[in-house]
Structures are given as C-alpha cells and as structure tokens.
Protein backbone atom coordinates (compact mmCIF):
# COMPACT_ATOMS: atom_id res chain seq x y z
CA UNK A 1 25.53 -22.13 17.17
CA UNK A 2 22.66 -24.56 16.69
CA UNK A 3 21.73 -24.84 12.66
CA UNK A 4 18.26 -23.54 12.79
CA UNK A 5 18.98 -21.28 15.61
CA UNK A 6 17.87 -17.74 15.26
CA UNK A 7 21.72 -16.66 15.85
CA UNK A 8 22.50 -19.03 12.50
CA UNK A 9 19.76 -17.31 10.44
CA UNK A 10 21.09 -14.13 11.31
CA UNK A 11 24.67 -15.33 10.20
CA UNK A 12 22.76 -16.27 6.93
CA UNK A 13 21.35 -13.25 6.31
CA UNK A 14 24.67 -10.99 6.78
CA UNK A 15 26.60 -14.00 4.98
CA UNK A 16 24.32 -13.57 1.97
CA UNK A 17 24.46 -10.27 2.11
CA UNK A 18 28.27 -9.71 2.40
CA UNK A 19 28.47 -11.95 -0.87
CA UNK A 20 25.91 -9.43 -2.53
CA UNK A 21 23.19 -12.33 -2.85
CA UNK A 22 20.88 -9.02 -2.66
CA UNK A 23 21.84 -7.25 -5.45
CA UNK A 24 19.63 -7.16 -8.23
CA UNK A 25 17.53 -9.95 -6.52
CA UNK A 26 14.52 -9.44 -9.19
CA UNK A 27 16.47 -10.64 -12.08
CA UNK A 28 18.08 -14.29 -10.55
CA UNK A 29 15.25 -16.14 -9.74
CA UNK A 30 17.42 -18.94 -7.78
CA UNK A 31 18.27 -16.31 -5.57
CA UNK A 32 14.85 -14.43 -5.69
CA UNK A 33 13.71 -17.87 -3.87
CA UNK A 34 16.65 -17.53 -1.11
CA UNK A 35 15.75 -14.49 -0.33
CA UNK A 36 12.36 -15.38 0.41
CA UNK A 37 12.85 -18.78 2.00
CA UNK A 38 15.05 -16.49 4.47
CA UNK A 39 11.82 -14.21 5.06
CA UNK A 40 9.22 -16.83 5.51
CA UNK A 41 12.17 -18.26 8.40
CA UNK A 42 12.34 -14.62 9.79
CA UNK A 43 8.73 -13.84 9.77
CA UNK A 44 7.94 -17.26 11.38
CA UNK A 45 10.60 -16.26 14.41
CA UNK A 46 9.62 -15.29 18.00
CA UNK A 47 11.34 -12.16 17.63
CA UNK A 48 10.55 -8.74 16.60
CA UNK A 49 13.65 -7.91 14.94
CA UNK A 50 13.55 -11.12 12.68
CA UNK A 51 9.61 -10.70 11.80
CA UNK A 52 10.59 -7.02 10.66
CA UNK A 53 13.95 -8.29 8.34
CA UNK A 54 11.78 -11.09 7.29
CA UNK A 55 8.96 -7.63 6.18
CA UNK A 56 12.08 -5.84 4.59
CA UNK A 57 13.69 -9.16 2.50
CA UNK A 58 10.40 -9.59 1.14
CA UNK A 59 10.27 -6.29 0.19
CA UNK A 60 13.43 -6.56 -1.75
CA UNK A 61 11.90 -9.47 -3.82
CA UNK A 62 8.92 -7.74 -4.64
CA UNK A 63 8.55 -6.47 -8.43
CA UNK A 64 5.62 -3.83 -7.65
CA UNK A 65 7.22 -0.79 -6.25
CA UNK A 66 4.29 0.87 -4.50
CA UNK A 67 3.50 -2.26 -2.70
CA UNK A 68 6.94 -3.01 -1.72
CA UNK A 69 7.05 0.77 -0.19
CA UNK A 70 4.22 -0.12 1.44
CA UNK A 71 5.28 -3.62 3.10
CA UNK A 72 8.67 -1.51 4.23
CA UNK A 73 6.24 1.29 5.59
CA UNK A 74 4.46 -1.14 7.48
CA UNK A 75 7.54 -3.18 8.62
CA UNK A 76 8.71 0.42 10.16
CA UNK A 77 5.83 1.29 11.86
CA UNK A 78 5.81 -2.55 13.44
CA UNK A 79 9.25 -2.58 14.87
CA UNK A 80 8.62 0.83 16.21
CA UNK A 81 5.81 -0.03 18.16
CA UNK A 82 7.03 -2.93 19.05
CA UNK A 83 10.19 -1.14 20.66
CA UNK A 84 7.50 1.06 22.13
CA UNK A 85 5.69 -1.31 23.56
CA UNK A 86 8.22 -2.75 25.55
CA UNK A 87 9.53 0.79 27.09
CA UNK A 88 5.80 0.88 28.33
C-alpha cells in the first residue's frame, strides 16, 4: 500500500472510525480538523465513492443541521447517478 494511495486513505478512514474518532466530532476540535483534512483528500480523489465519503465526513463536521442534511442529500443523489451513469 503506497502512503497517499487511495487504498491507504480508505484504511484511514475505517481506522479512525473503528477507534470512534467520529463520535461527537463537533465538540473536539483537533479531531473536527481530521475529519475534514480526510474529506478535502476524498473529495479531491478520482473516484466516485471517495468524492461521496469525502460529501458525508463533511457532513459529520458540520454544526448547522439543515445544511448538513442537505450536503448528505446531495452526496446521495451524486453517487446514485454516478452508479447510473455507468450502467448506461
């Protein structure tokens, strides 16, 4: 696994979470900044499955509920079409 690598964010991501680094994000600012350093790197990616985990960690750091509904909404409806668009 190359550091950088997609593969070794994804291990980041499920490490994190397994140690509950996303619980109660809003509160620990230290990790608040993970969490969101680990989006920008998703949403930056080449693939559609990172650019829509990148949508839904930002969404967990977000303090505003009705606009963090609204970046998961529109995460959803992105991956779906993009799954659609490649069955086309």
């Amino acid at each position: 696994m190359q550091p950088g690598s997609e593969l070794g964010l994804v291990v980041e991501i499920c490490s994190m979470a397994a140690d509950g680094g996303f619980v109660n994000v809003l509160n620990d600012h230290k990790r608040r900044d993970e969490v969101q350093a680990l989006s920008e790197r998703c949403r930056s990616s080449g693939s559609a499955g990172l650019i829509a985990v990148g949508h839904l960690l930002v969404s967990l750091t977000e303090e505003e509920r009705v606009a963090s509904k609204f970046v998961f909404t529109g995460t959803l409806k992105a991956t779906i079409d993009s799954f659609s668009a490649g069955r086309g």
